[in-house]
C-alpha atoms as a PDB file:
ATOM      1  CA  UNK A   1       2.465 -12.493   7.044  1.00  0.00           C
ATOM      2  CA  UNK A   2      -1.164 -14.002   5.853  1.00  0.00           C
ATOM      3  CA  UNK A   3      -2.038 -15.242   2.571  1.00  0.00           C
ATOM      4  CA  UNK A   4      -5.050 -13.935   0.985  1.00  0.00           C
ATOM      5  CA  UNK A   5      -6.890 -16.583  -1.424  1.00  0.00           C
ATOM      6  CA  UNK A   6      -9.179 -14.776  -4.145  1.00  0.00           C
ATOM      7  CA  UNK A   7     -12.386 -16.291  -5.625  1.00  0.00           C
ATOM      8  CA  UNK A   8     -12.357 -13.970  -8.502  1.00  0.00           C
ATOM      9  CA  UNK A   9      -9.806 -16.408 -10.756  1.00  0.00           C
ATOM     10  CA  UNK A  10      -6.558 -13.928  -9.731  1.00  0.00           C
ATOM     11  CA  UNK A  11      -4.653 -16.241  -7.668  1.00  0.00           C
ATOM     12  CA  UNK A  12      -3.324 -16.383  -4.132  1.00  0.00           C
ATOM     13  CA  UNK A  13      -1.648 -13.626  -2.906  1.00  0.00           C
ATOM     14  CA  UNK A  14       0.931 -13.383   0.183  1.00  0.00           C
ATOM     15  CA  UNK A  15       3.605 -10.503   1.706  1.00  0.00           C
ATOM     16  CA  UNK A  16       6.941 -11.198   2.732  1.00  0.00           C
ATOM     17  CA  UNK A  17       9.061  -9.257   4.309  1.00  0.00           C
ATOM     18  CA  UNK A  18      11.027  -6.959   2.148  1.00  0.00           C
ATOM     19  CA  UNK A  19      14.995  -7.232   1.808  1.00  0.00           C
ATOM     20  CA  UNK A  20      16.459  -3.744   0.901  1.00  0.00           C
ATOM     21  CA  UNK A  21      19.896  -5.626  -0.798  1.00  0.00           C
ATOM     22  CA  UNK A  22      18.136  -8.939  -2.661  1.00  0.00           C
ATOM     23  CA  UNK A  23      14.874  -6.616  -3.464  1.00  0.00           C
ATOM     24  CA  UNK A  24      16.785  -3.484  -4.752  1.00  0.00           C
ATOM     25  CA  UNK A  25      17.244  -4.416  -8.185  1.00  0.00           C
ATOM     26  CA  UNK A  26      13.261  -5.345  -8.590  1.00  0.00           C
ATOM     27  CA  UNK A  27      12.281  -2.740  -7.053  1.00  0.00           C
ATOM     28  CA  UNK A  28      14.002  -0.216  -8.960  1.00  0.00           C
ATOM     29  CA  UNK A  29      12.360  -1.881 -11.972  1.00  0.00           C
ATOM     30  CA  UNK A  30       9.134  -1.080 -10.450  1.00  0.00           C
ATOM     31  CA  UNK A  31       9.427   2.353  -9.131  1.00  0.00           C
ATOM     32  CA  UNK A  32      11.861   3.641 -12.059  1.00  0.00           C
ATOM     33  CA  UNK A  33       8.859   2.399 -14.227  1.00  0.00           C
ATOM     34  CA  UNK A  34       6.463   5.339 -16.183  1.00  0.00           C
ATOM     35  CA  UNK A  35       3.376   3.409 -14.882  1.00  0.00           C
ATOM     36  CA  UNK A  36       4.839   4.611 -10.948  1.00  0.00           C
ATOM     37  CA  UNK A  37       5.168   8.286 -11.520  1.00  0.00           C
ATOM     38  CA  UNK A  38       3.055   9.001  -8.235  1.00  0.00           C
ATOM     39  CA  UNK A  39       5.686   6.558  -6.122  1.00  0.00           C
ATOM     40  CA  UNK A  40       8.363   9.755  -7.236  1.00  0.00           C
ATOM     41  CA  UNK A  41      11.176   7.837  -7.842  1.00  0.00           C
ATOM     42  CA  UNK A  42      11.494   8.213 -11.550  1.00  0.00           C
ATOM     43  CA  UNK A  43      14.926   8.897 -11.507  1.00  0.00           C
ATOM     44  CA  UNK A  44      16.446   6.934  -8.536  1.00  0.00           C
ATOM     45  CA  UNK A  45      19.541   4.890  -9.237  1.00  0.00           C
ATOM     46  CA  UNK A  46      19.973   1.582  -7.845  1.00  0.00           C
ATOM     47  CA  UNK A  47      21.508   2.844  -4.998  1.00  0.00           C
ATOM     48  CA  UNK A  48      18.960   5.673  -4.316  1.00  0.00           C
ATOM     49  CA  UNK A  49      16.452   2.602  -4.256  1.00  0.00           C
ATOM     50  CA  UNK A  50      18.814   0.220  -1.613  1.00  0.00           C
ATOM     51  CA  UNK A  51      19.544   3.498   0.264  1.00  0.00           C
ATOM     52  CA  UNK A  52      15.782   4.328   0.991  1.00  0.00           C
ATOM     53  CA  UNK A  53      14.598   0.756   1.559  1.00  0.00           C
ATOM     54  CA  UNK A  54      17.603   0.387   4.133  1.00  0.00           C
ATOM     55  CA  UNK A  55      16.125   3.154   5.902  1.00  0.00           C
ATOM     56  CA  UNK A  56      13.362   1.407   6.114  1.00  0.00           C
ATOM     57  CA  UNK A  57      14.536  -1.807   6.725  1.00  0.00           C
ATOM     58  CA  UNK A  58      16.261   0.225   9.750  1.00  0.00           C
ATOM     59  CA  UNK A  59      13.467   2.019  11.027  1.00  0.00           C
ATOM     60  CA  UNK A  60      10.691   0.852  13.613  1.00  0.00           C
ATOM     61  CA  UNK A  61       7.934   2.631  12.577  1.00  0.00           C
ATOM     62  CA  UNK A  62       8.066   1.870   8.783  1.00  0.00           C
ATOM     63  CA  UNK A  63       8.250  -1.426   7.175  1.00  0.00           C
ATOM     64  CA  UNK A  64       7.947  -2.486   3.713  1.00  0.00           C
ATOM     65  CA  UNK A  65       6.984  -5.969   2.049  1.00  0.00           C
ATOM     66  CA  UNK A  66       7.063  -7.654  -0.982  1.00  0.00           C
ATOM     67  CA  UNK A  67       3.906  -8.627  -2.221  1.00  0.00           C
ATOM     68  CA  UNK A  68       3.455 -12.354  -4.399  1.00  0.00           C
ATOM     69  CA  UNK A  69       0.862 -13.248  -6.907  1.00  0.00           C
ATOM     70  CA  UNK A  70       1.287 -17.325  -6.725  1.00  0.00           C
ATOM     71  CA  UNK A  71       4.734 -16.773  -5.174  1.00  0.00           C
ATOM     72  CA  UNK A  72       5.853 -14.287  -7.978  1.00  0.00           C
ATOM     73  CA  UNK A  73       6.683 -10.843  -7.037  1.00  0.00           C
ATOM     74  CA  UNK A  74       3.933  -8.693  -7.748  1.00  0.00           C
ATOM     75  CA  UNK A  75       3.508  -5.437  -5.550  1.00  0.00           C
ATOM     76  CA  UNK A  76       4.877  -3.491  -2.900  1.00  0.00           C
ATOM     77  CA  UNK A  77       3.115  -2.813   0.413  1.00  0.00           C
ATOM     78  CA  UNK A  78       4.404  -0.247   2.898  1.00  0.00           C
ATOM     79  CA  UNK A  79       3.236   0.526   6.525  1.00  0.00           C
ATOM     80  CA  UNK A  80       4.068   3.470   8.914  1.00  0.00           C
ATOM     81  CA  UNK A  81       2.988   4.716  11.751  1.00  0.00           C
ATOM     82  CA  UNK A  82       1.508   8.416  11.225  1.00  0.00           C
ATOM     83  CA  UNK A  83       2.879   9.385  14.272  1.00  0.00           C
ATOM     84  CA  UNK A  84       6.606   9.255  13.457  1.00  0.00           C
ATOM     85  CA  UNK A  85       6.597   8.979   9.493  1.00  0.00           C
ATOM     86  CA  UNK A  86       5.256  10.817   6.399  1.00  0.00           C
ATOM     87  CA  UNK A  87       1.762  12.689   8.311  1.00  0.00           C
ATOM     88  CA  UNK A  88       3.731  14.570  11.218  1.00  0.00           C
ATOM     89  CA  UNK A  89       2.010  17.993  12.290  1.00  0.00           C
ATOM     90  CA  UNK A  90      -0.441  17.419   9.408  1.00  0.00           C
ATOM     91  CA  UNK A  91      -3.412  15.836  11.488  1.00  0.00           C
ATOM     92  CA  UNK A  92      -3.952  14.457  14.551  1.00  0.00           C
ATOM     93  CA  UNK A  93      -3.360  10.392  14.835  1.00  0.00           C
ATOM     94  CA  UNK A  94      -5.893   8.762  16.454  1.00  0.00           C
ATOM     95  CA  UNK A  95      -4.693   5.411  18.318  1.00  0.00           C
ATOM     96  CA  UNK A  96      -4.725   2.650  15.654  1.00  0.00           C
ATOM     97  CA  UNK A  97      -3.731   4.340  12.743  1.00  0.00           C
ATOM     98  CA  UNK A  98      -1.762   2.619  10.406  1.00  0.00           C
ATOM     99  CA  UNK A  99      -0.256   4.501   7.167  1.00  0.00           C
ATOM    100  CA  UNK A 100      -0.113   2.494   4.181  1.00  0.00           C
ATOM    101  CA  UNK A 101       1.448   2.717   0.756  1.00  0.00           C
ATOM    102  CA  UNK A 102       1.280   0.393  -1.995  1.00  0.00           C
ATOM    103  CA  UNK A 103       2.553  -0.383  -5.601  1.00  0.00           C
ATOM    104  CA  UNK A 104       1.424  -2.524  -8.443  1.00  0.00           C
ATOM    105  CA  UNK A 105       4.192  -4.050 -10.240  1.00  0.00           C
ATOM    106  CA  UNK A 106       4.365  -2.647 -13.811  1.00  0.00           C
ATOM    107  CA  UNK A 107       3.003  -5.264 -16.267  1.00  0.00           C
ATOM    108  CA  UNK A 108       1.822  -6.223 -19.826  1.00  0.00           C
ATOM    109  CA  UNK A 109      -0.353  -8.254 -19.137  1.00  0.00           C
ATOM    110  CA  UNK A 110      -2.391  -6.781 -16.856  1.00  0.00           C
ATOM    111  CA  UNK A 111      -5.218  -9.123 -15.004  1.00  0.00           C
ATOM    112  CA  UNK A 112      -8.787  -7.538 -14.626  1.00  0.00           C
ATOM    113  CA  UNK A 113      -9.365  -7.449 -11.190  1.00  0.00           C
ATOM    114  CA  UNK A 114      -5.502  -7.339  -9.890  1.00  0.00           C
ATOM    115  CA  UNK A 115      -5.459  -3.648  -8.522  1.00  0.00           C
ATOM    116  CA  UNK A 116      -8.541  -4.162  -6.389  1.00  0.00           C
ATOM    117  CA  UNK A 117      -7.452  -7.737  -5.828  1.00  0.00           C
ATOM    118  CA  UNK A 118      -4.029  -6.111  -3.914  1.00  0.00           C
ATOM    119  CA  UNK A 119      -5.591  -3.335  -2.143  1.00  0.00           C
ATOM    120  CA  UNK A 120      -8.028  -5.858  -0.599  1.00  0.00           C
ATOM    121  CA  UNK A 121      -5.546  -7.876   0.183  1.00  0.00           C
ATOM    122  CA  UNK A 122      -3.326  -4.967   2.067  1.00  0.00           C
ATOM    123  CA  UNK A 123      -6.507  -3.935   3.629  1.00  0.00           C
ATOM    124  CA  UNK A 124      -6.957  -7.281   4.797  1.00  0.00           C
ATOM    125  CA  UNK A 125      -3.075  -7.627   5.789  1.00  0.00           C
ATOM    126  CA  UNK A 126      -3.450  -4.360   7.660  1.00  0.00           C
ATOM    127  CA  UNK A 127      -6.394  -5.331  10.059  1.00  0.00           C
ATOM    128  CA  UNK A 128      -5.143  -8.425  10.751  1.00  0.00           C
ATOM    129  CA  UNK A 129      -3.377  -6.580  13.480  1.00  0.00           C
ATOM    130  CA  UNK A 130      -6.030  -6.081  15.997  1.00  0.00           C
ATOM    131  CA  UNK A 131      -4.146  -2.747  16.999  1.00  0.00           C
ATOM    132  CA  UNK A 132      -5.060  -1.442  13.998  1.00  0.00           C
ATOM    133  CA  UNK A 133      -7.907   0.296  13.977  1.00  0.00           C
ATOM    134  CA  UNK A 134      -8.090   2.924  10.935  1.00  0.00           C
ATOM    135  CA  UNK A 135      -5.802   2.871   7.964  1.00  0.00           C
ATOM    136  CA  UNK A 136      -4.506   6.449   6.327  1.00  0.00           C
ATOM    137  CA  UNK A 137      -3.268   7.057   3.340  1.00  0.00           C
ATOM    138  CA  UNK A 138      -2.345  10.706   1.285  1.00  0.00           C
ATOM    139  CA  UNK A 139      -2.118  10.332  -1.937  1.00  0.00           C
ATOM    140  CA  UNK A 140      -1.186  12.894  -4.171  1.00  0.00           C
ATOM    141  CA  UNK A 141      -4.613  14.757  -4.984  1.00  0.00           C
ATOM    142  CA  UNK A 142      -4.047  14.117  -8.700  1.00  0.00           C
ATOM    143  CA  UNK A 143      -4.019  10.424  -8.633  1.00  0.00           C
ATOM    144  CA  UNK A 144      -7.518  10.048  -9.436  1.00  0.00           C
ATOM    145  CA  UNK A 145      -7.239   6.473 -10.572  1.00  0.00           C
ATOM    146  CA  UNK A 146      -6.032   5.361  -6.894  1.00  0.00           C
ATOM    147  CA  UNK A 147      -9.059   7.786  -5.735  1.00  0.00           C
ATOM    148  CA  UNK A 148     -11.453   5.642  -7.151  1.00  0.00           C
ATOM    149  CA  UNK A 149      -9.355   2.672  -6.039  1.00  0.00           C
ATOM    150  CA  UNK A 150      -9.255   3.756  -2.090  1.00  0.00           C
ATOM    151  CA  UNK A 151     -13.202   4.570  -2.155  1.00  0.00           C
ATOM    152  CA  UNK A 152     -13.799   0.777  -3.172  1.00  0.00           C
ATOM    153  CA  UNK A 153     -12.396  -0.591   0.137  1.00  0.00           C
ATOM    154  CA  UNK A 154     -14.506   1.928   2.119  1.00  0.00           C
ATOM    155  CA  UNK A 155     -11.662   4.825   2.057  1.00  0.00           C
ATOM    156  CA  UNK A 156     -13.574   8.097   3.002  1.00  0.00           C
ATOM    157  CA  UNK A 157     -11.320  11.854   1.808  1.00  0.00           C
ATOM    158  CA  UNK A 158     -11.166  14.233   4.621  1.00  0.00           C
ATOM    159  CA  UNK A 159      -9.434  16.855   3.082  1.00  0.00           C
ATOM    160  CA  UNK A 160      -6.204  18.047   1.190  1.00  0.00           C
ATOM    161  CA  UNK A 161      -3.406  18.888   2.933  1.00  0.00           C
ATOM    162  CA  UNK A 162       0.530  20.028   1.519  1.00  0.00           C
ATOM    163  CA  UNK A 163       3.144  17.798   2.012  1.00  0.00           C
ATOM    164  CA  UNK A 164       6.846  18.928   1.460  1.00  0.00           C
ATOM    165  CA  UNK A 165       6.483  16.854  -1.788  1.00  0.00           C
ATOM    166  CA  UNK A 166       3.165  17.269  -2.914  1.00  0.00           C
ATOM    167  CA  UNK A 167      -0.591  17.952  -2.722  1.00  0.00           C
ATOM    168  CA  UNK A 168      -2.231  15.224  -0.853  1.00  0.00           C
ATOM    169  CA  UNK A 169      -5.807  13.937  -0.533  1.00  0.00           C
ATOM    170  CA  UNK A 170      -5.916  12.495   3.331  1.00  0.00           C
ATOM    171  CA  UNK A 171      -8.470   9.945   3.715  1.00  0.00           C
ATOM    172  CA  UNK A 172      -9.108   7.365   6.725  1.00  0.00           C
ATOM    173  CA  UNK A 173     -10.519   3.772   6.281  1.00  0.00           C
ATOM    174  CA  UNK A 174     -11.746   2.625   9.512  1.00  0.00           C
ATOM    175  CA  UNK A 175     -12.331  -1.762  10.420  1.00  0.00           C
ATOM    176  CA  UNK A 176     -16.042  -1.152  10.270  1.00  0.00           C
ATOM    177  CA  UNK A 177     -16.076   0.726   6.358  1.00  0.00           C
ATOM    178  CA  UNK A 178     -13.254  -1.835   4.714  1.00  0.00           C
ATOM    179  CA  UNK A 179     -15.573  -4.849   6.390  1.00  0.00           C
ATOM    180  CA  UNK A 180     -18.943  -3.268   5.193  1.00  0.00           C
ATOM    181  CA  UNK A 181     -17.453  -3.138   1.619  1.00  0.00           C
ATOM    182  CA  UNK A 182     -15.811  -6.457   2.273  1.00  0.00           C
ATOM    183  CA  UNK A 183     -17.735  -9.265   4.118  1.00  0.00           C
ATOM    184  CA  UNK A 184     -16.071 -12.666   3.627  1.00  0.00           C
ATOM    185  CA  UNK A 185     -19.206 -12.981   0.613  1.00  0.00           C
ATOM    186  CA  UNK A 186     -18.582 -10.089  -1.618  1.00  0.00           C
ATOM    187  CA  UNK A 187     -14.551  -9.106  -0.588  1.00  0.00           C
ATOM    188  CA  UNK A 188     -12.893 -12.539  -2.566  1.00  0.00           C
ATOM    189  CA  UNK A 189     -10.741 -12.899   0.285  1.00  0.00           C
ATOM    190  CA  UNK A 190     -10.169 -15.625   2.479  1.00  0.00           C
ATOM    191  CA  UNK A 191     -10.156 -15.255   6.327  1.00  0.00           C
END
């Protein structure tokens, strides 16, 4: 995977792929963590936490990565394909979609500027691939802080829609709207 440089003083960021056993412990840290309540896995055990990231691990059309702030573990980054995983029967995929998740580790210190700082740098992992051609995500429709968040890198809602485990806000981020909010002068990241 790419590294992404930022400008803004936050450091150099990078994915790696994610290993289910090595990573489990972390990310149980992260996900068990009050600050992840929307990630819904508040009360998985270690082994809930290995168990799902095998899946993953196992699957072809999800794959997870651990994201570094100046090689330090820092945030998760998921991507699925719509088609098979999480948005089945709930719209129609266009070709090029990409689902994405991500998580912020928990911190206290938190860095002004990391949040956007990660999602840029997802974005940026993302459409690297020149398959992609629109990201989706659905978060829950209560998560207004990652609302505000998605609209930054040129997410646009379409509408709510009812997963099996919540309320969702579908919205669609297309090459053309994350590179309008993000040309190589304004996004911090380097090519």
């Amino acid at each position: 995977m790419t590294a992404a440089g930022n400008s803004d003083g936050v450091g150099t960021l990078t994915v790696r792929p994610l290993d289910p056993l090595k990573d489990a412990e972390l990310l149980h840290s992260w996900v068990t963590d009050p600050k992840a309540a929307f990630w819904m896995m508040q009360d998985a055990k270690l082994q809930d936490v290995e168990r799902e990231y095998m899946a993953i691990a196992a699957s072809e059309h999800h794959h997870a990565y651990i994201g570094l702030h100046d090689g330090r573990p820092a945030f998760l980054m998921e991507k699925y394909d719509p088609r098979y995983i999480e948005l089945v029967g709930l719209y129609e995929p266009e070709p090029g979609d990409v689902g994405m998740h991500f998580l912020v580790a928990p911190t206290d210190r938190p860095v002004h500027g990391f949040t956007r700082a990660v999602i840029t740098a997802v974005m940026t992992e993302l459409f690297a691939d020149p398959r992609t051609r629109r990201v989706v995500v659905e978060p829950d429709v209560s998560n207004e802080a990652v609302h505000a968040l998605n609209e930054t890198v040129g997410f646009v809602p379409e509408r709510e829609i009812d997963k099996p485990e919540k309320r969702a806000l579908l919205s669609f981020c297309t090459r053309e709207q994350f590179l309008n909010r993000h040309t190589p002068a304004t996004r911090g990241v380097s090519p």
